[in-house]
Protein backbone atom coordinates (compact mmCIF):
# COMPACT_ATOMS: atom_id res chain seq x y z
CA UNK A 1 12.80 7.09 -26.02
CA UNK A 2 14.87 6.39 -22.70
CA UNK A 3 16.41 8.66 -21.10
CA UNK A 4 19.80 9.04 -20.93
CA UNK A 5 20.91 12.60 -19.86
CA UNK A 6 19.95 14.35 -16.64
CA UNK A 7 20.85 17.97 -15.63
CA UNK A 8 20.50 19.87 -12.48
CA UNK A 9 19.77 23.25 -11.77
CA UNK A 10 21.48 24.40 -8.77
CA UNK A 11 20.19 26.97 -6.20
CA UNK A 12 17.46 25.27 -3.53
CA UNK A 13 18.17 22.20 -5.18
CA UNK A 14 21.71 21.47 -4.46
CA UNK A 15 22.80 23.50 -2.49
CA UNK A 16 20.22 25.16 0.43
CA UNK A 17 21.20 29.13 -0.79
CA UNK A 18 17.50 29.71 -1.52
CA UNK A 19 17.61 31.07 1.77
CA UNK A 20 20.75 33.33 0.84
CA UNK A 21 19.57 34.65 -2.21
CA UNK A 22 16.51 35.78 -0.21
CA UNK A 23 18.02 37.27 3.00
CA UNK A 24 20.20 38.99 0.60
CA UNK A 25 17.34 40.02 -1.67
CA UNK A 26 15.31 41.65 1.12
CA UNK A 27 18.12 43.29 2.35
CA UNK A 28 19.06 44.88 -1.11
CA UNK A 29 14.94 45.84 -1.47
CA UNK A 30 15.18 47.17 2.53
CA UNK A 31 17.33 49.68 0.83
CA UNK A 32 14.53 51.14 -0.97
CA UNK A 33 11.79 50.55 1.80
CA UNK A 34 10.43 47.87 0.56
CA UNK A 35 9.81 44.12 2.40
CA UNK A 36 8.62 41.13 0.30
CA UNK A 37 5.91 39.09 1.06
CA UNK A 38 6.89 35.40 1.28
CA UNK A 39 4.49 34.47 -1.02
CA UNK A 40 5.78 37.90 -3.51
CA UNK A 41 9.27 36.40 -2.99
CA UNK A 42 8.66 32.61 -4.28
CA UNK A 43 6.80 33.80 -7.26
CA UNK A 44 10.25 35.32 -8.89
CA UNK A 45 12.52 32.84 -7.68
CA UNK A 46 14.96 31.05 -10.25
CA UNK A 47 14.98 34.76 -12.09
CA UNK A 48 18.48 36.24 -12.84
CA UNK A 49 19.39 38.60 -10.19
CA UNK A 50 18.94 41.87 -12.93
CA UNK A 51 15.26 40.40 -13.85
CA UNK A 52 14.23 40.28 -10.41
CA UNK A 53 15.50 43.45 -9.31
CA UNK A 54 13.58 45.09 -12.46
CA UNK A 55 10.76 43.11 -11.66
CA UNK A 56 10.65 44.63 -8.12
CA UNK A 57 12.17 48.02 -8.97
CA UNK A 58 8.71 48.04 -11.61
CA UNK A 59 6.16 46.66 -9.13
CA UNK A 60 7.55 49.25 -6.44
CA UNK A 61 8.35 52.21 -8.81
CA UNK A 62 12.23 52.45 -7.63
CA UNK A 63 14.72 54.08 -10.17
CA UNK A 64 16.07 51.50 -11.93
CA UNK A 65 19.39 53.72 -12.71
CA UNK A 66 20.29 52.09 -9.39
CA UNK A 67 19.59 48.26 -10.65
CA UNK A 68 23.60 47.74 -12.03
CA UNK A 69 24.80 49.03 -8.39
CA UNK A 70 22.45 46.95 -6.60
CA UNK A 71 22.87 43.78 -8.64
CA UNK A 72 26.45 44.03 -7.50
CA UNK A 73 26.00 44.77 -4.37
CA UNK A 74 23.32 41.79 -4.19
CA UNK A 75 26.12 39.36 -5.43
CA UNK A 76 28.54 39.98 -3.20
CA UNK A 77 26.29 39.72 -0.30
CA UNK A 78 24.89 36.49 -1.56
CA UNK A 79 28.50 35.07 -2.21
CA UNK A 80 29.55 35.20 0.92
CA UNK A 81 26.58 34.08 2.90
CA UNK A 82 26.65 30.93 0.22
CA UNK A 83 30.44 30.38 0.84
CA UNK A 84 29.54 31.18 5.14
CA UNK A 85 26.37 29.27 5.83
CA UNK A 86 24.79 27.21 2.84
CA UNK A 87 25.01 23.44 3.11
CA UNK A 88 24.34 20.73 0.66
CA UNK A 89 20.94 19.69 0.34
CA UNK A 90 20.18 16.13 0.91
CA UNK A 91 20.50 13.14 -1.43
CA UNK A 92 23.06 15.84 -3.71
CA UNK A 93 26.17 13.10 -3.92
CA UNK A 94 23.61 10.06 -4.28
CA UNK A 95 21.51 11.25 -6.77
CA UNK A 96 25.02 12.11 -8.86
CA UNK A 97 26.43 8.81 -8.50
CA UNK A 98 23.23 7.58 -9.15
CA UNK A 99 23.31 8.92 -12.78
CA UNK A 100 27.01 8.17 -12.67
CA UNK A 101 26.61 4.42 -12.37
CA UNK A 102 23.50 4.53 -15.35
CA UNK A 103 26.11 5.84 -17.40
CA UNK A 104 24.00 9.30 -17.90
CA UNK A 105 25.44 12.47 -19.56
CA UNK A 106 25.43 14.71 -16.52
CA UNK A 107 25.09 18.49 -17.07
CA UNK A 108 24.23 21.40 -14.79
CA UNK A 109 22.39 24.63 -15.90
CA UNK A 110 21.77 27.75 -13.92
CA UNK A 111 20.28 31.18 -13.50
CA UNK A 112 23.55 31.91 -11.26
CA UNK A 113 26.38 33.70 -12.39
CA UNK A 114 29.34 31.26 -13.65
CA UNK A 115 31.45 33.29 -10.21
CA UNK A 116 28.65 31.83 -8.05
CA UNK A 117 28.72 27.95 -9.78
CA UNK A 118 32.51 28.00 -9.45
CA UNK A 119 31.89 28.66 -5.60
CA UNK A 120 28.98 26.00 -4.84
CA UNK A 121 31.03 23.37 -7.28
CA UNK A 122 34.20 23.43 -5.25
CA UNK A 123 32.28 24.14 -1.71
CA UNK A 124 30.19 20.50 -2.52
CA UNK A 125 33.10 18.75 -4.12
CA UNK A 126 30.85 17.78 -7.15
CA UNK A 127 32.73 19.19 -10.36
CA UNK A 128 33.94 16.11 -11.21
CA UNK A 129 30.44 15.16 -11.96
CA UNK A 130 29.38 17.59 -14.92
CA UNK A 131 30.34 17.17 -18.64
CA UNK A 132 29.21 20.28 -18.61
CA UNK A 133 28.03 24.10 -16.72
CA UNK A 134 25.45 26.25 -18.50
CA UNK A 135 24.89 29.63 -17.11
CA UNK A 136 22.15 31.97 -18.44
CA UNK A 137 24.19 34.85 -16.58
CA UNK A 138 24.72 36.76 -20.46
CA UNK A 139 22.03 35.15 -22.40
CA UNK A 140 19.58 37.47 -23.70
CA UNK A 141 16.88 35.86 -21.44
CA UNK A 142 16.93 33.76 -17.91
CA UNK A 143 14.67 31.03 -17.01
CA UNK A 144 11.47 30.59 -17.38
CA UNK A 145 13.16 31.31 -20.99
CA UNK A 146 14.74 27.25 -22.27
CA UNK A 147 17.77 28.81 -23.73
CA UNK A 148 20.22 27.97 -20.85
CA UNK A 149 18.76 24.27 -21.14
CA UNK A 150 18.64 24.40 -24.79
CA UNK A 151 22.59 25.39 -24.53
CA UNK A 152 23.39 22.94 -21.91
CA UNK A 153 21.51 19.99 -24.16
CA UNK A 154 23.33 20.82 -27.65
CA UNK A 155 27.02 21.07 -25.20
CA UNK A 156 25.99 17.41 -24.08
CA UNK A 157 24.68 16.66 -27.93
CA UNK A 158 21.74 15.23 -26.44
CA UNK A 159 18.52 15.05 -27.51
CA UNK A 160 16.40 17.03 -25.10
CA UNK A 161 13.59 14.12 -25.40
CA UNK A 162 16.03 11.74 -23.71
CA UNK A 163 17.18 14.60 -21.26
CA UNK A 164 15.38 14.78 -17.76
CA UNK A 165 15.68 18.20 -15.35
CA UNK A 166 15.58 18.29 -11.79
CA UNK A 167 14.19 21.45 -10.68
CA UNK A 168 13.13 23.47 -7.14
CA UNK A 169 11.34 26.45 -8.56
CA UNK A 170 8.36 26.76 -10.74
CA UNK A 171 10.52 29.09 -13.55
CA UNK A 172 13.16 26.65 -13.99
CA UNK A 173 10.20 23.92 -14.56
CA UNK A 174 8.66 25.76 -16.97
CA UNK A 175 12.14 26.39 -18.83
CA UNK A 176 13.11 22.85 -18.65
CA UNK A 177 9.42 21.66 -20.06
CA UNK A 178 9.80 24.40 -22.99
CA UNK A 179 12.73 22.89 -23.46
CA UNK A 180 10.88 19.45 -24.00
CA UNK A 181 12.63 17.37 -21.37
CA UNK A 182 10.92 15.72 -18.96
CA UNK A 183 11.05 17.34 -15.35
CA UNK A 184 11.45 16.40 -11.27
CA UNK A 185 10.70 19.11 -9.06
CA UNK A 186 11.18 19.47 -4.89
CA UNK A 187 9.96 22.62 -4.70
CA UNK A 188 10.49 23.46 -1.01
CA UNK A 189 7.91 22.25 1.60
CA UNK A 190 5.70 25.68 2.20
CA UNK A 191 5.35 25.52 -1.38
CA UNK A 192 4.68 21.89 -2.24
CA UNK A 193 1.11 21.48 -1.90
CA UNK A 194 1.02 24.26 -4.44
CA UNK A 195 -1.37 22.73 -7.84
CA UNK A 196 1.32 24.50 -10.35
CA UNK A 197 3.54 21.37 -9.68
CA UNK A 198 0.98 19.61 -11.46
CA UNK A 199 3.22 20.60 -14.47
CA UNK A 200 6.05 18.44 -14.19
CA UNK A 201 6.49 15.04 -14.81
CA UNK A 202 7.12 13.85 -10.96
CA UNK A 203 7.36 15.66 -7.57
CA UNK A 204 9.46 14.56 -5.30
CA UNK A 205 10.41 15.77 -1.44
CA UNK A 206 14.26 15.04 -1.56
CA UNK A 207 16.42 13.86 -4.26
CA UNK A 208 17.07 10.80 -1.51
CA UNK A 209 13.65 9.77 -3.06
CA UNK A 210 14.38 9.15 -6.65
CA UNK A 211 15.42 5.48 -8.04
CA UNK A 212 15.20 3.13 -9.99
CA UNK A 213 11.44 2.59 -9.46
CA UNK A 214 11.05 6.64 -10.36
CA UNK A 215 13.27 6.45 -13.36
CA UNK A 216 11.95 3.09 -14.82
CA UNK A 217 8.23 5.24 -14.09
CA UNK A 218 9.27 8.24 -16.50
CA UNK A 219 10.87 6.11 -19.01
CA UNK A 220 7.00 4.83 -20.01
């Protein structure tokens, strides 16, 4: 079946704020004496804010009374270093109009909160683009969980075996393939050699490198 639906996810992939979410992440844990590991950071990124803190707040034994306070506080710190000092990440406009000019359904779905998307959609000038914005910010699970690409599919009425994802982290992958679309993934380059990217469909460095000869590849 050819594909004819794509749908982005949006932190690290758009939008460089995967460096946001984690200065703002470590500062939040700092709180509670407690410094990440890069390697201990990357393996919960694309989690919700609330799942990673109680993934931490477990590992570490913090009170997790304080999650609700800290999830705010994490949010608001993370806004405003997003709206401050993240840029666009290259190939973001191309690879839109891109899909644009195919005539694709374009969606976007997220592990962000819808406050954050509204933020990084007007800062990038790309709203026009989506059909549709799926957040998993009150679904009953987050990525690696499909449901936010499940919901973003049936808003498109696609069928998710004509749907392809482009993902940075190895959660949102995951989601996308439970989903049963196929996937791209630029994870970021400390991470890239990594043999868990073996699980998606293509890996790519920048979205500058996808194409027709790349899209004509996963239609086969």
């Amino acid at each position: 079946m050819q594909l004819n639906t794509v749908i982005f996810d949006m932190d690290g992939l758009l939008i460089d704020s995967e460096p946001c979410w984690q200065e703002a992440g470590m500062q939040t844990l700092l709180q509670f004496n407690v410094t990440l590991t890069p390697v201990q950071y990357h393996h919960t990124t694309g989690l919700r804010t609330r799942e990673w803190l109680d993934y931490w707040f477990t590992h570490f034994g913090i009170d997790k009374a304080t999650i609700p306070a800290a999830e705010a506080a994490l949010h608001k710190n993370v806004m405003e270093k997003i709206k401050s000092n993240a840029a666009p990440l290259p190939g973001v406009h191309e690879a839109l109009e891109y899909f644009k000019t195919k005539g694709f359904h374009i969606g976007l779905a997220t592990s962000s909160p819808l406050s954050l998307v509204h933020v990084v959609v007007d800062k990038l000038k790309i709203g026009g683009y989506f059909e549709t914005v799926a957040s998993a910010e009150h679904l009953p699970y987050g990525k690696p969980h499909p449901q936010v690409y499940m919901d973003c599919i049936r808003a498109l009425n696609a069928n998710p075996l004509q749907c392809l994802a482009f993902e940075d982290s190895f959660n949102g992958l995951i989601a996308a393939k439970a989903a049963r679309m196929k996937c791209v993934c630029i994870p970021v380059p400390d991470q890239s050699h990594l043999p868990k990217w073996g699980a998606a469909d293509l890996k790519l460095n920048s979205l500058l490198d996808f194409g027709d000869e790349q899209l004509i590849a996963l239609n086969k």
